[in-house]
C-alpha atoms as a PDB file:
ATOM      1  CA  UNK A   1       0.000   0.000   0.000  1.00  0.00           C
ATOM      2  CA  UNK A   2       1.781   3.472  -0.910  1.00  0.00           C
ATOM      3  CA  UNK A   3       2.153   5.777   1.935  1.00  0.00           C
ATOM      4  CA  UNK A   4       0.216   8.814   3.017  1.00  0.00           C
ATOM      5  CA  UNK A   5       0.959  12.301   2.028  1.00  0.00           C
ATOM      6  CA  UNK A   6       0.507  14.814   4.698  1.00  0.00           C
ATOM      7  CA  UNK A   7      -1.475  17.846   2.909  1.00  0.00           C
ATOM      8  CA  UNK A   8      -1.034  21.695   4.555  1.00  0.00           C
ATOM      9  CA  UNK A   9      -3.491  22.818   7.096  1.00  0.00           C
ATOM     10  CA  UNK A  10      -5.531  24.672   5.659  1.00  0.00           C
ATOM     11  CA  UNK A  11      -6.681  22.033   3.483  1.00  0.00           C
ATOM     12  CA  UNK A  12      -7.734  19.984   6.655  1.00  0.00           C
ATOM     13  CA  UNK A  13     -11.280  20.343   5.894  1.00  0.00           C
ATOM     14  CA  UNK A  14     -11.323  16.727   4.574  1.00  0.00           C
ATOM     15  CA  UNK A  15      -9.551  13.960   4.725  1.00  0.00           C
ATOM     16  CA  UNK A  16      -7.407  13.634   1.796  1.00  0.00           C
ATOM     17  CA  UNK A  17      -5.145  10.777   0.306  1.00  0.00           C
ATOM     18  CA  UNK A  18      -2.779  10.559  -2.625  1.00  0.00           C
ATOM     19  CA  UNK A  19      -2.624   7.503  -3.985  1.00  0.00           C
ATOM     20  CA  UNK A  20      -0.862   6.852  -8.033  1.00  0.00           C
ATOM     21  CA  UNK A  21      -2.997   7.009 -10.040  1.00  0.00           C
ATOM     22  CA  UNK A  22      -3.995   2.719 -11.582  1.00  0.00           C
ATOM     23  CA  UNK A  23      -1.951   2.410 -15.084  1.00  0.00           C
ATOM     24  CA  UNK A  24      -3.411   0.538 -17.729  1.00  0.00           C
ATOM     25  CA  UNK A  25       0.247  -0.694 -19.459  1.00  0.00           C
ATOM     26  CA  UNK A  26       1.138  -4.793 -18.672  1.00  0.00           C
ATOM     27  CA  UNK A  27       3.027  -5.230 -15.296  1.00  0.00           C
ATOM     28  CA  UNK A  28       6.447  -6.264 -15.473  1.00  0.00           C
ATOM     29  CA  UNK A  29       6.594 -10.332 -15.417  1.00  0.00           C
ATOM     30  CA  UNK A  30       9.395 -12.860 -15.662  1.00  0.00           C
ATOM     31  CA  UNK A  31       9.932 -15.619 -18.411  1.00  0.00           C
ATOM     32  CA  UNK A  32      10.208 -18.886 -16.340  1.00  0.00           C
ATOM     33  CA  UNK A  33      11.754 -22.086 -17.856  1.00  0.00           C
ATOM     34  CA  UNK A  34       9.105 -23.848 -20.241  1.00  0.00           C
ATOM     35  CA  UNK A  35       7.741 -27.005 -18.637  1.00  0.00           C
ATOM     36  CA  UNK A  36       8.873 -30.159 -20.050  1.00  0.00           C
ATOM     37  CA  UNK A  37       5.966 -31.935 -21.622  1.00  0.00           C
ATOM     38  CA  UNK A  38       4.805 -35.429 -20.508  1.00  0.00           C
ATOM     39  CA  UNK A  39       6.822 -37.694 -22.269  1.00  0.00           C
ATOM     40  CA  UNK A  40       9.763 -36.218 -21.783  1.00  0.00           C
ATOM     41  CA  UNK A  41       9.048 -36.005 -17.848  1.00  0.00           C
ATOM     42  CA  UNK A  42       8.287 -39.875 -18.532  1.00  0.00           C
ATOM     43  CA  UNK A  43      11.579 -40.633 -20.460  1.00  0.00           C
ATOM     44  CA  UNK A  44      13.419 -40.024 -17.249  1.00  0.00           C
ATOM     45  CA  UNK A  45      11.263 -41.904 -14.765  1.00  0.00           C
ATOM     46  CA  UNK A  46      11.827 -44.756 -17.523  1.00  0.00           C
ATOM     47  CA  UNK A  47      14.024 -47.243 -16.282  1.00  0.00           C
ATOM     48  CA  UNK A  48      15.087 -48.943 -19.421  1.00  0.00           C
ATOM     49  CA  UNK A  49      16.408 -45.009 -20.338  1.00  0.00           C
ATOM     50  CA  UNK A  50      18.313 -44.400 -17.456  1.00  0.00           C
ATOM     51  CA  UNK A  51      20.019 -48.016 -17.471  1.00  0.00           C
ATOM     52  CA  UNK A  52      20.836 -46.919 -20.976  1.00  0.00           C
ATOM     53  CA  UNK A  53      22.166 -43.524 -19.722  1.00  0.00           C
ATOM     54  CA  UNK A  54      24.255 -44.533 -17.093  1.00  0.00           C
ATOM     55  CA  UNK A  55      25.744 -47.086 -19.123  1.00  0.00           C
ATOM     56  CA  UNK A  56      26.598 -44.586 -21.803  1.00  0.00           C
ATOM     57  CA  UNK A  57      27.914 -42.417 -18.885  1.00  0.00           C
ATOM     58  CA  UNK A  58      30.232 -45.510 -17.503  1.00  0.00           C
ATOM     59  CA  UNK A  59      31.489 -46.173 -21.213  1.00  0.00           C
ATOM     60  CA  UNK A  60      32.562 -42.219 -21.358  1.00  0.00           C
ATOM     61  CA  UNK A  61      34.112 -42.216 -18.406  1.00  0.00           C
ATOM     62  CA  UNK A  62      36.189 -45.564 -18.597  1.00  0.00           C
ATOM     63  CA  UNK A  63      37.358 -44.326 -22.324  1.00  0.00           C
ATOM     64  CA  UNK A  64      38.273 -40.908 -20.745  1.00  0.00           C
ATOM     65  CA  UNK A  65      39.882 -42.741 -17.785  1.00  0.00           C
ATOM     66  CA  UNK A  66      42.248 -44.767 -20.879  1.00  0.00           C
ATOM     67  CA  UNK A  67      43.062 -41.952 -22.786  1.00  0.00           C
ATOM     68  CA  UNK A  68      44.265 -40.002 -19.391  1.00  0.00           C
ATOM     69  CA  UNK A  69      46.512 -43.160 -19.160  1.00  0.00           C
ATOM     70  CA  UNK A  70      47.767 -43.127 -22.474  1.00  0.00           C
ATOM     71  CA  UNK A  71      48.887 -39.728 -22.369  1.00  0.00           C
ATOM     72  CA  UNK A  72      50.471 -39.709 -18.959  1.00  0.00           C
ATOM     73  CA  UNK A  73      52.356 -42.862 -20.544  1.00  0.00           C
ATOM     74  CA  UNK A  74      53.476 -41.337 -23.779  1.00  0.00           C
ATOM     75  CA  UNK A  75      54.799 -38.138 -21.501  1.00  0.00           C
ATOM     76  CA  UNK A  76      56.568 -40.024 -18.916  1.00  0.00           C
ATOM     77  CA  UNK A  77      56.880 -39.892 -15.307  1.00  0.00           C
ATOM     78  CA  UNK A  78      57.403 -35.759 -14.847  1.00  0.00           C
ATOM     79  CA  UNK A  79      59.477 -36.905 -11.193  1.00  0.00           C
ATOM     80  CA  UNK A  80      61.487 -39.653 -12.593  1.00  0.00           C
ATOM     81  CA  UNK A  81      61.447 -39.913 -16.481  1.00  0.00           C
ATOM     82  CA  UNK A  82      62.683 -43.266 -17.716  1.00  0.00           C
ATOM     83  CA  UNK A  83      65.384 -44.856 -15.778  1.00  0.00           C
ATOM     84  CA  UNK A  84      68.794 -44.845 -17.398  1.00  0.00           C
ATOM     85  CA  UNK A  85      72.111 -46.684 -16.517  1.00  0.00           C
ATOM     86  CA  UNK A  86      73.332 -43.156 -15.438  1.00  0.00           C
ATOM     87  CA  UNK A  87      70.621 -42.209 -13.154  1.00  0.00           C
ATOM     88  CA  UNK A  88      70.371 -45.742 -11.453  1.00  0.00           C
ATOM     89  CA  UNK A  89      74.440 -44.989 -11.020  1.00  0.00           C
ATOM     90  CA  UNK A  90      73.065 -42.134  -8.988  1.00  0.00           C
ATOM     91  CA  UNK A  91      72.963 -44.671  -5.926  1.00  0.00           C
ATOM     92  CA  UNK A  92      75.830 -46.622  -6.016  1.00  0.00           C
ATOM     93  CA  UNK A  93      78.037 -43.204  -7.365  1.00  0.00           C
ATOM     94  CA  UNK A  94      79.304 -45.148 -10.120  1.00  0.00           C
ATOM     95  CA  UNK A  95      80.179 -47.770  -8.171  1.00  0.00           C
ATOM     96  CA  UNK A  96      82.513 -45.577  -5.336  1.00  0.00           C
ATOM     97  CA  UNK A  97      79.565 -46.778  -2.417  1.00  0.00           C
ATOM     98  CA  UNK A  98      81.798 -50.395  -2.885  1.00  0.00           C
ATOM     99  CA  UNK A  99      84.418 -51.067   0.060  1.00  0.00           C
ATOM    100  CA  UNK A 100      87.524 -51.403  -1.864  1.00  0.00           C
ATOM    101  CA  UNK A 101      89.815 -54.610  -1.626  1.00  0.00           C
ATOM    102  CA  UNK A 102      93.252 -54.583  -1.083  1.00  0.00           C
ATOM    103  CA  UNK A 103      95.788 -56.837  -2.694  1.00  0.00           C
ATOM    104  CA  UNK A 104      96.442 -60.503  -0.574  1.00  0.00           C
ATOM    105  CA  UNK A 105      99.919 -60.097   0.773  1.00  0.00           C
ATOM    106  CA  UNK A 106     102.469 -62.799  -0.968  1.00  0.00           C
ATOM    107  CA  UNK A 107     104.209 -65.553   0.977  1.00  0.00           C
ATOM    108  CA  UNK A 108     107.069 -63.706   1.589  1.00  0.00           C
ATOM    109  CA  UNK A 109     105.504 -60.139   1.937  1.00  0.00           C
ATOM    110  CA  UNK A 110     107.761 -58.883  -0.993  1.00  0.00           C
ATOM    111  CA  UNK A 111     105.381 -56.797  -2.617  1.00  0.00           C
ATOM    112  CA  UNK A 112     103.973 -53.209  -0.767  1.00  0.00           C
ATOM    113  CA  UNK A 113      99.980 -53.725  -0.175  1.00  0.00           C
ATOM    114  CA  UNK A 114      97.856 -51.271  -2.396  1.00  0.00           C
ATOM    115  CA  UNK A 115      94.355 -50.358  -3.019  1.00  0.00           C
ATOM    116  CA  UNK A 116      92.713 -51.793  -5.881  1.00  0.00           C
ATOM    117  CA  UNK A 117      91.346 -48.396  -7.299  1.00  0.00           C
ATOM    118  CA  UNK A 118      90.834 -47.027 -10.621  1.00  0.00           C
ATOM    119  CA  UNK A 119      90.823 -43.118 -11.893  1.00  0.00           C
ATOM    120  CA  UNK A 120      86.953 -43.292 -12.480  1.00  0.00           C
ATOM    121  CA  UNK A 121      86.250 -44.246  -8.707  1.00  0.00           C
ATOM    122  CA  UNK A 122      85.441 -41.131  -6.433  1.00  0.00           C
ATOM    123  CA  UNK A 123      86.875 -41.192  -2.964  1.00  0.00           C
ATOM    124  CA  UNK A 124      85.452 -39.636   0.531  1.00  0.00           C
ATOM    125  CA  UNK A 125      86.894 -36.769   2.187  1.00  0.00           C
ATOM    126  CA  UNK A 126      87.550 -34.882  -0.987  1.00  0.00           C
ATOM    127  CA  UNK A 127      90.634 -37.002  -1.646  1.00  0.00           C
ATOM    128  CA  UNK A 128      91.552 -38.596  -4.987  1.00  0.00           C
ATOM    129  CA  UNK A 129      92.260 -42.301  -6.122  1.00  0.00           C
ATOM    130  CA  UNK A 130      96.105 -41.146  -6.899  1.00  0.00           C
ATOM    131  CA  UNK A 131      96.378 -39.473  -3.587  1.00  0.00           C
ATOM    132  CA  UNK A 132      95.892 -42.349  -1.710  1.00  0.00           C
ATOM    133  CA  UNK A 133      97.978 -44.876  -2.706  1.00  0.00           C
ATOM    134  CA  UNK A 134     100.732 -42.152  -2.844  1.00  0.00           C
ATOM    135  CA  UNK A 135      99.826 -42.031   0.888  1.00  0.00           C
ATOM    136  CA  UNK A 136     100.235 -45.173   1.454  1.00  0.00           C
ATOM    137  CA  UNK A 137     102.993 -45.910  -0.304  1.00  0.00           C
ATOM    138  CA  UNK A 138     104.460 -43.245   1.466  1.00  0.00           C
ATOM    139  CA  UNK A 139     103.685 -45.018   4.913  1.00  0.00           C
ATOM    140  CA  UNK A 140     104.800 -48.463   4.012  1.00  0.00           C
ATOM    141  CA  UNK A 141     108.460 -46.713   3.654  1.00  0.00           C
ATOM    142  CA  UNK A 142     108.458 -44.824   6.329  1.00  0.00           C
ATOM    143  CA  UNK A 143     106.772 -47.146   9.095  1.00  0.00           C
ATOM    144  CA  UNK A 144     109.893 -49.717   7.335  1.00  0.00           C
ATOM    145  CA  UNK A 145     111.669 -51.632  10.209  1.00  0.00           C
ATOM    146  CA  UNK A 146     115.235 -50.039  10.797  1.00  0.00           C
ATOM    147  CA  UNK A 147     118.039 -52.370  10.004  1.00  0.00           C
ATOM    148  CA  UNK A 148     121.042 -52.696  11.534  1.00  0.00           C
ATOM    149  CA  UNK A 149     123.833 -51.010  10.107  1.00  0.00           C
ATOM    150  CA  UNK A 150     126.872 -54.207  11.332  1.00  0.00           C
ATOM    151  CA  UNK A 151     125.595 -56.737   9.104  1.00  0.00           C
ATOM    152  CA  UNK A 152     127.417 -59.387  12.278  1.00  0.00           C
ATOM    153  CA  UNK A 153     124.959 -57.921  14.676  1.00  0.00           C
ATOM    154  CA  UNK A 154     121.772 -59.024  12.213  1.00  0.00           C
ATOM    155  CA  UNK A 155     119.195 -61.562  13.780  1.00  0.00           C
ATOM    156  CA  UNK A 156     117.854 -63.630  10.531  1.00  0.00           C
ATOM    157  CA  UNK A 157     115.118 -64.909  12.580  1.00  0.00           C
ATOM    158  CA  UNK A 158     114.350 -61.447  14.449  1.00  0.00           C
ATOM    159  CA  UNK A 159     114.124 -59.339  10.777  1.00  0.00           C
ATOM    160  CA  UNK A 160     112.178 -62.215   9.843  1.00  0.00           C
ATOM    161  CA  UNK A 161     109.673 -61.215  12.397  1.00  0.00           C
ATOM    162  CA  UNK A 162     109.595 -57.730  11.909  1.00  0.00           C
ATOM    163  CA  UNK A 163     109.038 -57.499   8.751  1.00  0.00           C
ATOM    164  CA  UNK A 164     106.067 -59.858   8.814  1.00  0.00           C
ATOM    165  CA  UNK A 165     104.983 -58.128  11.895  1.00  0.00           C
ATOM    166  CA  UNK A 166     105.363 -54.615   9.744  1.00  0.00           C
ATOM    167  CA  UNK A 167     103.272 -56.362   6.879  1.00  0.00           C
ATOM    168  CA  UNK A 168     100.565 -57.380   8.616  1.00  0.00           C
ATOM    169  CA  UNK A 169     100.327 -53.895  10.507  1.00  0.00           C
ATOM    170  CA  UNK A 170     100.405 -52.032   6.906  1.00  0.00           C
ATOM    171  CA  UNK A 171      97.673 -54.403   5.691  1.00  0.00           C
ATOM    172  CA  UNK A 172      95.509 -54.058   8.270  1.00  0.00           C
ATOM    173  CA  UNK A 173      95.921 -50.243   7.498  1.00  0.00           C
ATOM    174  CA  UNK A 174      95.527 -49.978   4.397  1.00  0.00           C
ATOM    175  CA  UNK A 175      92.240 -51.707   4.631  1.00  0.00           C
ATOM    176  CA  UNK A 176      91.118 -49.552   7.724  1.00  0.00           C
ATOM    177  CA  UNK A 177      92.044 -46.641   4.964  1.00  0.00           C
ATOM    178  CA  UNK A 178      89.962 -48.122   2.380  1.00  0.00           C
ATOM    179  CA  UNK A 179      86.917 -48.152   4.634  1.00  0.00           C
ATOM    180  CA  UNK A 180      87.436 -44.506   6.005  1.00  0.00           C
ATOM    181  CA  UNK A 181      87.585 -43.240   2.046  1.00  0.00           C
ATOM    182  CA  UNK A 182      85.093 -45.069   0.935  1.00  0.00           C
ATOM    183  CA  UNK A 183      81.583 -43.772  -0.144  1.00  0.00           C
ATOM    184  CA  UNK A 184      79.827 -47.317   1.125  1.00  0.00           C
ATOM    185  CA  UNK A 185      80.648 -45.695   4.922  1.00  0.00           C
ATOM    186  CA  UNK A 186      79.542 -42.014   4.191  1.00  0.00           C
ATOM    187  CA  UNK A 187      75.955 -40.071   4.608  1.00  0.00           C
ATOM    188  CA  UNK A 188      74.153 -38.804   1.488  1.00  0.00           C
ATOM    189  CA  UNK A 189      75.255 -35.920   1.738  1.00  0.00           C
ATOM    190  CA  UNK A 190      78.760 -37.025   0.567  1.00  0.00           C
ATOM    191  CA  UNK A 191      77.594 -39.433  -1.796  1.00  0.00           C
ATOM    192  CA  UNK A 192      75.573 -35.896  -3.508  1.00  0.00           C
ATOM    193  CA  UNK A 193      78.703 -34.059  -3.556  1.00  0.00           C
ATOM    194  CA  UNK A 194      80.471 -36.843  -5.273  1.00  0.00           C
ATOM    195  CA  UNK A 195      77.336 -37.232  -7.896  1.00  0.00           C
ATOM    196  CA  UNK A 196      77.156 -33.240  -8.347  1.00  0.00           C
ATOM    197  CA  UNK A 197      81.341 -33.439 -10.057  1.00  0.00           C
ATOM    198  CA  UNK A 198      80.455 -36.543 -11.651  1.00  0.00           C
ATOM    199  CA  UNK A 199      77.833 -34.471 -13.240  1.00  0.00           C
ATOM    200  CA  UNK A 200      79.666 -32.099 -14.226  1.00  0.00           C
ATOM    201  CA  UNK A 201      82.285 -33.623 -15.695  1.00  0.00           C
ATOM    202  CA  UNK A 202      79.841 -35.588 -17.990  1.00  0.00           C
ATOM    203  CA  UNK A 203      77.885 -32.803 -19.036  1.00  0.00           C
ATOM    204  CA  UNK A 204      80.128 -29.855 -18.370  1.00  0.00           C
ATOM    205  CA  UNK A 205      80.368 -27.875 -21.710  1.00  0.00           C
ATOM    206  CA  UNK A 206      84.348 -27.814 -20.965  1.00  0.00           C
ATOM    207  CA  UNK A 207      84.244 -31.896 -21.448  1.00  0.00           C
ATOM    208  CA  UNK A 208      80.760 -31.498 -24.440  1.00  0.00           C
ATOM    209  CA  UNK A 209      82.549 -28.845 -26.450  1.00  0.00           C
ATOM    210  CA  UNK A 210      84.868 -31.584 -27.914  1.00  0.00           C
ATOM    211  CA  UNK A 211      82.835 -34.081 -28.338  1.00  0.00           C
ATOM    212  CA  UNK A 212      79.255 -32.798 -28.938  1.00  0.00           C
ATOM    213  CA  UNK A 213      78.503 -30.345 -32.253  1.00  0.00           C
ATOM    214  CA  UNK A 214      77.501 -26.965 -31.362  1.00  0.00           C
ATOM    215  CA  UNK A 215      74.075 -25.480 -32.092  1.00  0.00           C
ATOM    216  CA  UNK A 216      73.133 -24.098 -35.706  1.00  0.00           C
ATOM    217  CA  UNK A 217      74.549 -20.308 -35.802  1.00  0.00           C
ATOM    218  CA  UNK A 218      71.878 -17.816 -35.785  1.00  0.00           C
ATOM    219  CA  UNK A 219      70.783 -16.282 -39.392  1.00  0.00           C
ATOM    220  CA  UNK A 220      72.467 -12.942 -40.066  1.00  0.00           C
ATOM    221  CA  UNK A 221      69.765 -11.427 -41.264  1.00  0.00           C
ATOM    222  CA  UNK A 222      67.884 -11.637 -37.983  1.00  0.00           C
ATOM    223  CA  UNK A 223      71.314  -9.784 -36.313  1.00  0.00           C
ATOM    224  CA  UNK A 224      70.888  -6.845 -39.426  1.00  0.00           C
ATOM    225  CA  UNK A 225      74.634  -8.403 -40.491  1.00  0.00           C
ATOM    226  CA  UNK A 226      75.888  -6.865 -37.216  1.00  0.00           C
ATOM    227  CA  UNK A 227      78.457  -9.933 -35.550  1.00  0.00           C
ATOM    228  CA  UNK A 228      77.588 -10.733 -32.136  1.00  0.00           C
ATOM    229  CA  UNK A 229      80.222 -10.362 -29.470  1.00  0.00           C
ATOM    230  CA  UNK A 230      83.042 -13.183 -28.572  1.00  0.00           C
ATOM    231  CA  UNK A 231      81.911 -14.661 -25.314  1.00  0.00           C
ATOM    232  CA  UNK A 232      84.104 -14.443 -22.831  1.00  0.00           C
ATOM    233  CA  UNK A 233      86.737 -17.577 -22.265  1.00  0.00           C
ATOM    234  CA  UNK A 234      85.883 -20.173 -19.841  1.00  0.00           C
ATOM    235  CA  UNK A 235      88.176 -20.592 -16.925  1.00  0.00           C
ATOM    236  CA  UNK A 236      88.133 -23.909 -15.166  1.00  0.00           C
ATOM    237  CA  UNK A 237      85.384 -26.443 -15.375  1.00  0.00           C
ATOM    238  CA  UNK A 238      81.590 -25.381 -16.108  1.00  0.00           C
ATOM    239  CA  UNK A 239      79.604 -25.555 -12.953  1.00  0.00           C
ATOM    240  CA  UNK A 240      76.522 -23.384 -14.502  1.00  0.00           C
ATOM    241  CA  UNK A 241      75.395 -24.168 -17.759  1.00  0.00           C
ATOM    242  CA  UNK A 242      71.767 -25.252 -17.771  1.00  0.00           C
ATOM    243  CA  UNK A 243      73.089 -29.248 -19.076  1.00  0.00           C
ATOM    244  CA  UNK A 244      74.853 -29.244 -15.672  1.00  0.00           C
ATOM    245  CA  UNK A 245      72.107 -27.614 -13.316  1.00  0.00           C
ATOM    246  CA  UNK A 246      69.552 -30.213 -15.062  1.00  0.00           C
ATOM    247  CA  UNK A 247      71.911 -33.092 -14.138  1.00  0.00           C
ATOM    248  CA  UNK A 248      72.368 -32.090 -10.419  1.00  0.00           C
ATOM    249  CA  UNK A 249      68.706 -31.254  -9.941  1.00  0.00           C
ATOM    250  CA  UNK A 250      68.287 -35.040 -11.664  1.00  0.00           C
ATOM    251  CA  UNK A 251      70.606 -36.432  -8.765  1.00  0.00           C
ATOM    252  CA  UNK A 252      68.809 -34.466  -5.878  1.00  0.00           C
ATOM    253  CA  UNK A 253      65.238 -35.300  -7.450  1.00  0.00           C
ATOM    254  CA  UNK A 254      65.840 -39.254  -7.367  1.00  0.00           C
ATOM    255  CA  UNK A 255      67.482 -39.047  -3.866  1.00  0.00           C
ATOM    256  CA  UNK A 256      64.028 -37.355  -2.533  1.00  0.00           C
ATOM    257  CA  UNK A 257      61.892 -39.449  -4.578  1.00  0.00           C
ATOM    258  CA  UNK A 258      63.454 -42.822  -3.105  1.00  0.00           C
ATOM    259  CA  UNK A 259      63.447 -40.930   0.177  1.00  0.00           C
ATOM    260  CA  UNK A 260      59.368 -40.308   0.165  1.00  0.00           C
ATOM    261  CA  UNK A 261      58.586 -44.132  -0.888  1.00  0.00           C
ATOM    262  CA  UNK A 262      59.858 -45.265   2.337  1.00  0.00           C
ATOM    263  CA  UNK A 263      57.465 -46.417   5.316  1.00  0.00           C
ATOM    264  CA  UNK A 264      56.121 -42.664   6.788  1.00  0.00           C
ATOM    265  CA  UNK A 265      57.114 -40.646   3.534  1.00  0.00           C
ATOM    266  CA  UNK A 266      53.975 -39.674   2.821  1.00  0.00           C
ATOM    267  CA  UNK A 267      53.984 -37.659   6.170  1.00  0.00           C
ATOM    268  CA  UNK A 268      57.064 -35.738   5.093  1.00  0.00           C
ATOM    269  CA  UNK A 269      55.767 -32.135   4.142  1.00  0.00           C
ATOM    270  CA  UNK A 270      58.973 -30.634   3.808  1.00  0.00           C
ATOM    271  CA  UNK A 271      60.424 -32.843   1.938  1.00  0.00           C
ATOM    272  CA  UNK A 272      57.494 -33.163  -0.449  1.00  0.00           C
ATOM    273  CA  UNK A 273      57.656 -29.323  -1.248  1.00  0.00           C
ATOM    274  CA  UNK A 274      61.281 -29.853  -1.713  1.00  0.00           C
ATOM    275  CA  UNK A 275      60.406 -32.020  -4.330  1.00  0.00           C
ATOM    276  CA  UNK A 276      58.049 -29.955  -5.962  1.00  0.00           C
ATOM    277  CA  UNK A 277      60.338 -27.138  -5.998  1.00  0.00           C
ATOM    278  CA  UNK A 278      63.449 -29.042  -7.551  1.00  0.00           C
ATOM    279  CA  UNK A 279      61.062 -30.871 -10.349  1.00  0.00           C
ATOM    280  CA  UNK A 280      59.575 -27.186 -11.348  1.00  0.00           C
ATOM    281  CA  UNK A 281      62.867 -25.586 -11.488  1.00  0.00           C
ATOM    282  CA  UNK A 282      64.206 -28.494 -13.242  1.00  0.00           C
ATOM    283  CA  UNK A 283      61.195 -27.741 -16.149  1.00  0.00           C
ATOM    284  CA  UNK A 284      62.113 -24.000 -16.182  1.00  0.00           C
ATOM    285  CA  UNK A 285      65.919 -25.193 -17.047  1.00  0.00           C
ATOM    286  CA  UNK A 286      64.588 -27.273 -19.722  1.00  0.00           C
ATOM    287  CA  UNK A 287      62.295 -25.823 -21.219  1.00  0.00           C
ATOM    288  CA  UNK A 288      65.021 -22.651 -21.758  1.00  0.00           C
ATOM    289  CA  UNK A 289      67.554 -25.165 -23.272  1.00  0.00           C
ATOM    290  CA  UNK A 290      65.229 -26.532 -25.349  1.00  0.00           C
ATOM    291  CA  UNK A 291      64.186 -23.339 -26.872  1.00  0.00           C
ATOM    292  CA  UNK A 292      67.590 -22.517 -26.972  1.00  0.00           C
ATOM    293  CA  UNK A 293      69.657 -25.697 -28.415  1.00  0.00           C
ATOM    294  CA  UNK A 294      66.584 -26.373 -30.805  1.00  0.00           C
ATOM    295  CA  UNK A 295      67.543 -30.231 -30.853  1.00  0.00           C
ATOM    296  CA  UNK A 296      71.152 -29.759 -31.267  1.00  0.00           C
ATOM    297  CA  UNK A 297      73.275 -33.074 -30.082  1.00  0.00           C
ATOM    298  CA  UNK A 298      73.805 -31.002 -26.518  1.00  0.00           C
ATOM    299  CA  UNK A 299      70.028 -31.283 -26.126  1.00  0.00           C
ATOM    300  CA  UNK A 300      69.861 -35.192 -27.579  1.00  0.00           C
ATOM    301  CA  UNK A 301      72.779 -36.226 -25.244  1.00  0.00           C
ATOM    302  CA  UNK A 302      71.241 -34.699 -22.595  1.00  0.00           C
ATOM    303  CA  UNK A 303      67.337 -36.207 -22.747  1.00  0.00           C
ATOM    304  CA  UNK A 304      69.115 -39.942 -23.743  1.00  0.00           C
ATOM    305  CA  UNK A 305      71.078 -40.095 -20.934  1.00  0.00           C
ATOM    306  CA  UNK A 306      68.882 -38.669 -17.993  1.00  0.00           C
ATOM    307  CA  UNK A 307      65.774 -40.422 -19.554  1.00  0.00           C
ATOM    308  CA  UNK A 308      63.943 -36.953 -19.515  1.00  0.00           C
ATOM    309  CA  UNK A 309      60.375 -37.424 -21.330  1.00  0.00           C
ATOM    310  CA  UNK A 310      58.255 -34.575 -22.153  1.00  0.00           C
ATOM    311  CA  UNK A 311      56.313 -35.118 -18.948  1.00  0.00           C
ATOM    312  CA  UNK A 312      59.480 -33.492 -17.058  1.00  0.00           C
ATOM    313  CA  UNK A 313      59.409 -30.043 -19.286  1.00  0.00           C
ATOM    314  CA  UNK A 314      55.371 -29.789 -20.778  1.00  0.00           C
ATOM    315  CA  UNK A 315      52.343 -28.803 -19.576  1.00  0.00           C
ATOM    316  CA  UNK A 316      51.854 -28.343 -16.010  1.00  0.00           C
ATOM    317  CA  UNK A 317      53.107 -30.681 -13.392  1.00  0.00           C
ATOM    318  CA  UNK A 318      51.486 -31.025 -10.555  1.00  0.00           C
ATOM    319  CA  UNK A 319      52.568 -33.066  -7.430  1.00  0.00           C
END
């Protein structure tokens, strides 16, 4: 009901009331939804047509389900890729996490004791395979039995001794030595450090640049014929190229991964974001040598021998 208007005084004389005046145009309405007629409201309460419905509904959804599979097959694993011989090294450091033997001693203990090591094996304690068997070399010489200098005052039997006794005692150092070194006994936090150089010396562009063909040169007529600048000489080994960074951020990933399929990884929230951050800044690294190699043999070397699919660089990836 509209309200009142007061009206002045002297109009008092009757009561007055000002109401709008009634309108003849439509009032304002809205369009509801049409109502379904009857058979179609009876084509869903028939239960012949919804059995057929949901089982069109399943088929969808199981071919959907398929094709997800398919696709997250043909990309690859974005955490692990495909498992190479030189990721599963990644454990084992190339085989350096193996106690190394020592030579038997002879008969006659003639021949110094040595470790069996080759160049390719890396050592704990940032020491090298050289080093140490100059070091113990070194030691078998010096920790030598003294010998007396009147050849009529020497006791066959008691050099005899000695120097069996001094054998022994460098044998049973040595292979104390070979323990202490080796990456079997260390945390994995050595092992990583020994995984990050053998990284980059297999994919350090100071190693690549011999071996691997270098990128198509860049059209001249996109420079305007202007020569780009001479980059700067390397000195010492590359550490920072995006080959390397990819490789150590391979090494670090698989170490995490293992890490979370334990009993109680799935509990590990730091860890897990960890992850997640590595594997993302691991597709950010590809994904700019990618567009930068454009397939050169850096780029091939690289996906063969990490096993990186194009789940690790496409698309999002989510964790």
């Amino acid at each position: 009901m509209p309200p009142r208007i007061p009206i002045p005084s002297r109009l008092s004389g009757s009561s007055l009331c000002f109401r709008p005046a009634p309108s003849k145009a439509p009032l304002p309405f809205t369009q509801s939804a049409n109502a379904s007629t009857f058979a179609e409201r009876k084509a869903h309460k028939d239960p012949y047509a919804l059995a057929q419905s949901a089982q069109r509904k399943a088929v969808n959804l199981a071919r959907q389900k398929v094709l997800q599979e398919e696709r997250k097959k043909a990309l690859g694993d974005p955490v692990r890729g495909i498992t190479t011989p030189f990721v599963e090294s990644f454990d084992d450091v190339g085989g350096s996490s193996v106690i190394f033997d020592t030579t038997e001693p002879t008969a006659n203990y003639a021949e110094p004791i040595q470790i069996k090591t080759t160049d390719s094996v890396y050592l704990n304690h940032f020491l090298k395979p050289e080093e140490l068997a100059n070091a113990v070399q070194h030691s078998y010489s010096l920790s030598k039995p003294l010998r007396e200098k009147i050849a009529a005052h020497v006791d066959p039997m008691t050099e005899d001794k000695e120097r069996v006794k001094h054998e022994k005692g460098h044998l049973n150092a040595t292979r104390a030595l070979a323990r202490i070194v080796s990456l079997a006994n260390s945390g994995q936090k050595d092992k990583t450090r020994a995984n990050i150089q053998r990284c980059i010396e297999t994919f350090g562009r100071h190693k690549t640049d011999v071996t691997l063909q270098p990128r198509a040169p860049i059209n001249p007529n996109v420079t305007g014929g202007v020569p780009l600048p001479e980059k700067t000489p390397r000195a010492g080994p590359d550490t920072g190229s995006s080959e390397v960074q990819i490789a150590i951020l391979t090494a670090k990933i698989r170490v995490l991964a293992n890490q979370l399929e334990k009993k109680g990884g799935n509990k590990d929230k730091i860890n897990k974001r960890n992850l997640r951050v590595m594997v993302h800044k691991r597709q950010k690294h590809l994904n700019y040598l990618r567009r930068k190699e454009r397939g050169s043999d850096r780029w091939q070397n690289l996906v063969k021998t990490l096993g990186l699919t194009e789940g690790t660089y496409k698309g999002e990836i989510s964790l």
